[in-house]
PDB file of N, CA and C in Angstrom:
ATOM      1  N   UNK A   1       9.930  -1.110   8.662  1.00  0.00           N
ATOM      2  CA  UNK A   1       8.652  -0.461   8.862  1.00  0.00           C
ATOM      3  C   UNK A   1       7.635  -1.066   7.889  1.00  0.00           C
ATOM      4  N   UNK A   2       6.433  -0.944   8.363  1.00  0.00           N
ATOM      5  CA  UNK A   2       5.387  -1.443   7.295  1.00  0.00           C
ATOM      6  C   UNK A   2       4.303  -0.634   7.388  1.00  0.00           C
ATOM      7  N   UNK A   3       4.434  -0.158   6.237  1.00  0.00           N
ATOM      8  CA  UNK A   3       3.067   0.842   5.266  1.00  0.00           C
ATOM      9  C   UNK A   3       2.409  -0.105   4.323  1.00  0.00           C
ATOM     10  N   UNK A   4       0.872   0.487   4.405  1.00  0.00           N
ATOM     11  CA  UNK A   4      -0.313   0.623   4.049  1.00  0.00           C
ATOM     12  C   UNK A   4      -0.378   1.402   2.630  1.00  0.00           C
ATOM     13  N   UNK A   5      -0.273   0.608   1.289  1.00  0.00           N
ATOM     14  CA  UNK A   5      -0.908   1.319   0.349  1.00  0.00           C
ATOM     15  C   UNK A   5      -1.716   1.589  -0.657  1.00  0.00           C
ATOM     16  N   UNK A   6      -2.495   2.624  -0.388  1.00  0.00           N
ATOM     17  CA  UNK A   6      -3.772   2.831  -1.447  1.00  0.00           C
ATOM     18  C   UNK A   6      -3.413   3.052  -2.557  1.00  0.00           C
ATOM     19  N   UNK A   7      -3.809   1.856  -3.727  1.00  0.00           N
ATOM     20  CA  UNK A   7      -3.767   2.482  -5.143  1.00  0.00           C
ATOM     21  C   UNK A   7      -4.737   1.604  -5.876  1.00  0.00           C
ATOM     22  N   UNK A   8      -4.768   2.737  -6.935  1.00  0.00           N
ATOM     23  CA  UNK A   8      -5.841   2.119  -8.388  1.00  0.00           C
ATOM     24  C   UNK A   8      -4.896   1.123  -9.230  1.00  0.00           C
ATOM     25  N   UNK A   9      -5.177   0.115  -9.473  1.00  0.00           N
ATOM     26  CA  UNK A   9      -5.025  -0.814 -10.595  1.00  0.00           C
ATOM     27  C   UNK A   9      -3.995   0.134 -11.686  1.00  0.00           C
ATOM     28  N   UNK A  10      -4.589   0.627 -12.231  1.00  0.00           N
ATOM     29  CA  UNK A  10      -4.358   1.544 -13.381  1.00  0.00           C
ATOM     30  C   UNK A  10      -4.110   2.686 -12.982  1.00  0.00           C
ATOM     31  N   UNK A  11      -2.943   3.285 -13.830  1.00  0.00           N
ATOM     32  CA  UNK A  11      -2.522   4.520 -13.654  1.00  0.00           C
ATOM     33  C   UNK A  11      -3.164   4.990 -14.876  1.00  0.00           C
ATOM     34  N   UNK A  12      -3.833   5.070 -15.802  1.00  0.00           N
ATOM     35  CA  UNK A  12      -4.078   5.700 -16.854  1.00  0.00           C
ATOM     36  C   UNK A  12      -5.587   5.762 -16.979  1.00  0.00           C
ATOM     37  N   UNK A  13      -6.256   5.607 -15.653  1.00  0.00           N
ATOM     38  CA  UNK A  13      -7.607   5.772 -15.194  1.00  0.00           C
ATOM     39  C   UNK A  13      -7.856   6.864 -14.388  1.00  0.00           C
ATOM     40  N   UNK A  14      -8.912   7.186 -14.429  1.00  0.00           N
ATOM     41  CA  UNK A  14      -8.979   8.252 -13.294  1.00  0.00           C
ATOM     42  C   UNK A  14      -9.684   7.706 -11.874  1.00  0.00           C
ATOM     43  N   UNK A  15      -8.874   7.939 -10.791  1.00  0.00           N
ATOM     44  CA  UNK A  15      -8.772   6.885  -9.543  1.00  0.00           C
ATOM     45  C   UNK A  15     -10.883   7.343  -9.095  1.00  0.00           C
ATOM     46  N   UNK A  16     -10.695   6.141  -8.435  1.00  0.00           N
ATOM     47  CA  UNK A  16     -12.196   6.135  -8.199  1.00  0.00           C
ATOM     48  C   UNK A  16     -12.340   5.476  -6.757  1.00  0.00           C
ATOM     49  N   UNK A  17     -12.855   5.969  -5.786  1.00  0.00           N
ATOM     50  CA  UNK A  17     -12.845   5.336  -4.711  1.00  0.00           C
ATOM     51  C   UNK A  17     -13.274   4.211  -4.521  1.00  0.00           C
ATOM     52  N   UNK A  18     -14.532   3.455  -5.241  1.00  0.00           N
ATOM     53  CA  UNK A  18     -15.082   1.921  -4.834  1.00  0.00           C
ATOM     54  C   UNK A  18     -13.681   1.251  -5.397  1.00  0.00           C
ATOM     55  N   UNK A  19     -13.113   1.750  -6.234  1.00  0.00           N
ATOM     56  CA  UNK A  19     -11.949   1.100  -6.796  1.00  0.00           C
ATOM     57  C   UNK A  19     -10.539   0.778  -6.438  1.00  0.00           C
ATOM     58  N   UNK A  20     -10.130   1.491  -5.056  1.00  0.00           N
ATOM     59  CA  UNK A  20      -9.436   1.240  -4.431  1.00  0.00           C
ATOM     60  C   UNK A  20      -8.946   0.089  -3.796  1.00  0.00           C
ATOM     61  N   UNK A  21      -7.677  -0.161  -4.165  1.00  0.00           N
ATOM     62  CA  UNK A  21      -7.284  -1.448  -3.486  1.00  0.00           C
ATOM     63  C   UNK A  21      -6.239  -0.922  -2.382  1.00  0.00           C
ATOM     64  N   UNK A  22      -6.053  -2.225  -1.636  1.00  0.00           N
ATOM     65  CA  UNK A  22      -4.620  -1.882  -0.984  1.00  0.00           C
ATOM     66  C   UNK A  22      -3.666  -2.918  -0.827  1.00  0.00           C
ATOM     67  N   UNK A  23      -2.725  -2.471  -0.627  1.00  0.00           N
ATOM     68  CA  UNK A  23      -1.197  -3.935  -0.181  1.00  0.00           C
ATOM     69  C   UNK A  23      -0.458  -3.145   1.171  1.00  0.00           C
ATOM     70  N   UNK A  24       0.489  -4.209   1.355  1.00  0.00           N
ATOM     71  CA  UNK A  24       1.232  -4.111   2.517  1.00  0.00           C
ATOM     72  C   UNK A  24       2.308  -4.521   2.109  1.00  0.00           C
ATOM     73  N   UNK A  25       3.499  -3.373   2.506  1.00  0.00           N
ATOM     74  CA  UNK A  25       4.900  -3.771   1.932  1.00  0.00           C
ATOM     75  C   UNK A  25       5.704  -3.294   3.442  1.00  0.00           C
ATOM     76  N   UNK A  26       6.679  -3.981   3.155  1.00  0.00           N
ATOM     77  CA  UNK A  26       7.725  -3.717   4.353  1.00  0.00           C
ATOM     78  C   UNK A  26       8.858  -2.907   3.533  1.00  0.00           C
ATOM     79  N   UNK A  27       9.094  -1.605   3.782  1.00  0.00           N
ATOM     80  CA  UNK A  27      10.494  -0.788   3.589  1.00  0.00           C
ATOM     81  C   UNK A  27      11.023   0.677   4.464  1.00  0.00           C
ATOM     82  N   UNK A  28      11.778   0.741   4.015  1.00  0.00           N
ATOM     83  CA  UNK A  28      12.792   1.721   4.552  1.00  0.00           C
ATOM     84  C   UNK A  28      12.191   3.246   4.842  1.00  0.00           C
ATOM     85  N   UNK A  29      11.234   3.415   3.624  1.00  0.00           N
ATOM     86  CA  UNK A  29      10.630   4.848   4.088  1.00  0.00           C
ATOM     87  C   UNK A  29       9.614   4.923   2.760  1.00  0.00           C
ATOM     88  N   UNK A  30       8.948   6.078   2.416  1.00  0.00           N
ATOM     89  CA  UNK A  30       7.656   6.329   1.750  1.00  0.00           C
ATOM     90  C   UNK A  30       8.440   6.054   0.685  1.00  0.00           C
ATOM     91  N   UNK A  31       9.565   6.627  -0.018  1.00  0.00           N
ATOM     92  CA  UNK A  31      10.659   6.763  -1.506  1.00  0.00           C
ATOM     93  C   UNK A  31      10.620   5.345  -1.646  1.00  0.00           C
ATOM     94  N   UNK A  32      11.028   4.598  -0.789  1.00  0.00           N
ATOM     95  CA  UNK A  32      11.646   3.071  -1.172  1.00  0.00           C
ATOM     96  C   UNK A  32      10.103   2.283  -1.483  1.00  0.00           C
ATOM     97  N   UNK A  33       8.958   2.159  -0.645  1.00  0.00           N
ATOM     98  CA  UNK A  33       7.749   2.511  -1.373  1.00  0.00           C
ATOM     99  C   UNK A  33       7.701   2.531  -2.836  1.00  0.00           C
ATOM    100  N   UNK A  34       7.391   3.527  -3.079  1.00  0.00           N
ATOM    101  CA  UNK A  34       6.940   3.986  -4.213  1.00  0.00           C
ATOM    102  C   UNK A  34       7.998   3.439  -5.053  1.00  0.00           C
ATOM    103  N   UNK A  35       9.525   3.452  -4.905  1.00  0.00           N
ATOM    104  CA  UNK A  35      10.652   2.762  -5.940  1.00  0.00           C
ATOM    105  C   UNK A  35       9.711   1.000  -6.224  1.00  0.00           C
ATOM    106  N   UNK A  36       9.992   0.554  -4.862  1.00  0.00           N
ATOM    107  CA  UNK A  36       9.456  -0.893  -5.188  1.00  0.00           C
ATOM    108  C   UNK A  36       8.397  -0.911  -6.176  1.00  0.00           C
ATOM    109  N   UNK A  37       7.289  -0.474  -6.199  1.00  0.00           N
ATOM    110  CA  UNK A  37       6.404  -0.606  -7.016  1.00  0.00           C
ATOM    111  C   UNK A  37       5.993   0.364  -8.332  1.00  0.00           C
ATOM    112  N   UNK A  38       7.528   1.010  -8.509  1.00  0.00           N
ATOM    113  CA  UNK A  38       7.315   1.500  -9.836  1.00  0.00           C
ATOM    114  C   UNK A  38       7.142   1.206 -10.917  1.00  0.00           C
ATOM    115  N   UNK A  39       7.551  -0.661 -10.964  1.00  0.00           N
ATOM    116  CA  UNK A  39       7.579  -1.383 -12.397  1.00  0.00           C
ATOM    117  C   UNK A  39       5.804  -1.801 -12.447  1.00  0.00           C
ATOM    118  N   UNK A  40       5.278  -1.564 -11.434  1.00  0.00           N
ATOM    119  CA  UNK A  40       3.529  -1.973 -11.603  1.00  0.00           C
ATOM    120  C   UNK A  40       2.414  -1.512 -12.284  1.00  0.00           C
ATOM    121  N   UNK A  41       3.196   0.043 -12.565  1.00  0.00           N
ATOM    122  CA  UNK A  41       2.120   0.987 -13.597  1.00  0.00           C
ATOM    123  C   UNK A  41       1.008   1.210 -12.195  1.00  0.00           C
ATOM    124  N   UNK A  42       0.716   1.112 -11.301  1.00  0.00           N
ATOM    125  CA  UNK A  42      -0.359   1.380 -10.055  1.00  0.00           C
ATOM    126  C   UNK A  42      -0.477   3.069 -10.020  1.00  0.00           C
ATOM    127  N   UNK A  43      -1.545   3.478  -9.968  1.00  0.00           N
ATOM    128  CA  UNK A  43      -1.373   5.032  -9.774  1.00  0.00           C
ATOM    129  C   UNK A  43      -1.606   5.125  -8.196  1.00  0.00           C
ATOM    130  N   UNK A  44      -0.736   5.228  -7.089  1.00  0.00           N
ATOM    131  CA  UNK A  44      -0.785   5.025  -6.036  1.00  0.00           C
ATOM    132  C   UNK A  44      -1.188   6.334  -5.353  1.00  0.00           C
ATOM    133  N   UNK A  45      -2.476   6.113  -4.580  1.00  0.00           N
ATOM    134  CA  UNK A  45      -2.908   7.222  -4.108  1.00  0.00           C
ATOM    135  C   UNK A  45      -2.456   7.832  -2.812  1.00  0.00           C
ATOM    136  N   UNK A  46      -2.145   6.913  -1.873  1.00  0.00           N
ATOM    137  CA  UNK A  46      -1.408   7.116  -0.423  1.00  0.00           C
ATOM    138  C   UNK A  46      -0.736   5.977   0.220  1.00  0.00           C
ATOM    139  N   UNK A  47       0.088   6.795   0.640  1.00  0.00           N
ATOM    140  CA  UNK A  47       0.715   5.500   1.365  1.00  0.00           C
ATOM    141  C   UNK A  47       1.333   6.143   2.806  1.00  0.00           C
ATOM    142  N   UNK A  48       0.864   5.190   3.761  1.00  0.00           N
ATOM    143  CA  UNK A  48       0.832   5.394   5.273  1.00  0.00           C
ATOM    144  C   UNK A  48       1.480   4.170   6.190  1.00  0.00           C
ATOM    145  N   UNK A  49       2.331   4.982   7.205  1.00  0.00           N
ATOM    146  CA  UNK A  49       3.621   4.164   7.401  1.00  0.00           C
ATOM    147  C   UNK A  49       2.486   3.808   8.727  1.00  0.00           C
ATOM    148  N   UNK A  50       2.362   2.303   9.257  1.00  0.00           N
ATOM    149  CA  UNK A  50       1.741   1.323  10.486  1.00  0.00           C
ATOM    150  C   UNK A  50       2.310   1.099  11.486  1.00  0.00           C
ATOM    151  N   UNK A  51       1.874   1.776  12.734  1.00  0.00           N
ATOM    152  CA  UNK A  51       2.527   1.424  13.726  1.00  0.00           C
ATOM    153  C   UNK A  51       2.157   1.298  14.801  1.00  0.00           C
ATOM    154  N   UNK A  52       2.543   0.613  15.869  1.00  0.00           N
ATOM    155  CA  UNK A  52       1.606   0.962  17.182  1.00  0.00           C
ATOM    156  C   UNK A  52       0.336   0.076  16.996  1.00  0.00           C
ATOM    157  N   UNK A  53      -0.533   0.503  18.017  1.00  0.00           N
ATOM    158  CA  UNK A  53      -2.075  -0.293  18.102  1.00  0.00           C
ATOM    159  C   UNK A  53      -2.574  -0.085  16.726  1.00  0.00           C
ATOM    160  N   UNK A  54      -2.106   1.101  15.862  1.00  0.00           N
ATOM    161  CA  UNK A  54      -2.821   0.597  14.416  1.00  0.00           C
ATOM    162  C   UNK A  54      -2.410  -0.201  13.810  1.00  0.00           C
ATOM    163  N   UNK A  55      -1.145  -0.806  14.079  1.00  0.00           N
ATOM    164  CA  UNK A  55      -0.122  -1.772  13.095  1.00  0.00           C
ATOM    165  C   UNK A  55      -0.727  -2.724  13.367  1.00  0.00           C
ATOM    166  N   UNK A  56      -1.094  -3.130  15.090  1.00  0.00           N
ATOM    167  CA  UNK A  56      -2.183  -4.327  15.213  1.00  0.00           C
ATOM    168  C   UNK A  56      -3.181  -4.896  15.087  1.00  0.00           C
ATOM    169  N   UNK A  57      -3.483  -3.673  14.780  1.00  0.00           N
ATOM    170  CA  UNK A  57      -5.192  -3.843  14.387  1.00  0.00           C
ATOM    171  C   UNK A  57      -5.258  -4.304  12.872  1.00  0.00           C
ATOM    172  N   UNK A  58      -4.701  -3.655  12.201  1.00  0.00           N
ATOM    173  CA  UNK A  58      -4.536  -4.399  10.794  1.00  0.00           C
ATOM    174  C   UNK A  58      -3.705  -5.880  10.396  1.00  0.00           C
ATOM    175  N   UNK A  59      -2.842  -5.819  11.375  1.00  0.00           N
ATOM    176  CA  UNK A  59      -2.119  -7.653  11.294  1.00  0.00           C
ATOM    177  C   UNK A  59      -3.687  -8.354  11.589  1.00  0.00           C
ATOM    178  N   UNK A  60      -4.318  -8.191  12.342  1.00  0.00           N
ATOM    179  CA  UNK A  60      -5.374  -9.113  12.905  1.00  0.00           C
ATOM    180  C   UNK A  60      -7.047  -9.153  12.220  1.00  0.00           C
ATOM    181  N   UNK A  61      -6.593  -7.893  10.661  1.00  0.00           N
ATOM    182  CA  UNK A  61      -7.479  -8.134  10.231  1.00  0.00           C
ATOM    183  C   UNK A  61      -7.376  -9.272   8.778  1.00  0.00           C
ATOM    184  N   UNK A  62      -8.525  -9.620   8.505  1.00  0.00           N
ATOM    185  CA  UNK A  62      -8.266 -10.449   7.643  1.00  0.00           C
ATOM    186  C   UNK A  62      -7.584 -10.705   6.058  1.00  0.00           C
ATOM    187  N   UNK A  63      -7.689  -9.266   6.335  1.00  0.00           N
ATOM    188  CA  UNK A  63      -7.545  -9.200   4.498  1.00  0.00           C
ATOM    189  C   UNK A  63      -5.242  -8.766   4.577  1.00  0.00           C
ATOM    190  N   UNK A  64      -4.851  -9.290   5.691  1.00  0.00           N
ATOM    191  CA  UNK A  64      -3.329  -8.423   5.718  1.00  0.00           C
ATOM    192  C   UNK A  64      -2.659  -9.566   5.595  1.00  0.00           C
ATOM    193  N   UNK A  65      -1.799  -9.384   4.552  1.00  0.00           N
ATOM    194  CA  UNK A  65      -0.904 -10.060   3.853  1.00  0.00           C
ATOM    195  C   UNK A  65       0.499  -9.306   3.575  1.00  0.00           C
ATOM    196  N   UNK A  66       1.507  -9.538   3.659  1.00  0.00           N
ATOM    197  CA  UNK A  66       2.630  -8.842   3.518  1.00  0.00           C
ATOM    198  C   UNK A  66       3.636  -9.274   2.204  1.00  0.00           C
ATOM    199  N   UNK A  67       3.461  -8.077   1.762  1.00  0.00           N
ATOM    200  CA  UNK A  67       3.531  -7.962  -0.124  1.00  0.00           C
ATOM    201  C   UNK A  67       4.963  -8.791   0.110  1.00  0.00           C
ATOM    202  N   UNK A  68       5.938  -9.731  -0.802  1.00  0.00           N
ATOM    203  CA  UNK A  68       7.003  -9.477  -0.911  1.00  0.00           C
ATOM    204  C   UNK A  68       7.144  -9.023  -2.342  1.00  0.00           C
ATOM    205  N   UNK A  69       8.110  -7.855  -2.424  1.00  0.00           N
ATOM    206  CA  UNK A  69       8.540  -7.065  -3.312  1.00  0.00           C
ATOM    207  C   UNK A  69       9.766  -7.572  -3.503  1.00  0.00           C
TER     208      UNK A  69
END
């Protein structure tokens, strides 16, 4: 599966919306998520599993890259 996730740079900031970034990771479920990128310090705000015509719409946009973790 591949989720979509919103996070701040910094976890020891207080999250700010212009500040939002995002990545694209391929895993098993939201837990395995959040495991992968626990060594990053990221204060991760959401993360949303892609699928269907939305999964396509984001492969075909420009900025989608698929994290390897």
């Amino acid at each position: 599966m591949i989720f979509k996730v919103y996070y701040q740079v910094s976890a020891t900031e207080v999250p700010v919306r212009e500040k939002t970034q995002t990545i694209y990771l391929e895993a098993d479920s939201e837990t395995d998520v959040r495991l992968k990128l626990r060594d990053r310090n990221y204060n991760i705000e959401f993360v949303q599993k892609l699928e269907g015509k939305y999964l396509e719409y984001e492969q075909n946009h420009q900025n989608y890259k698929l994290e390897n973790v």
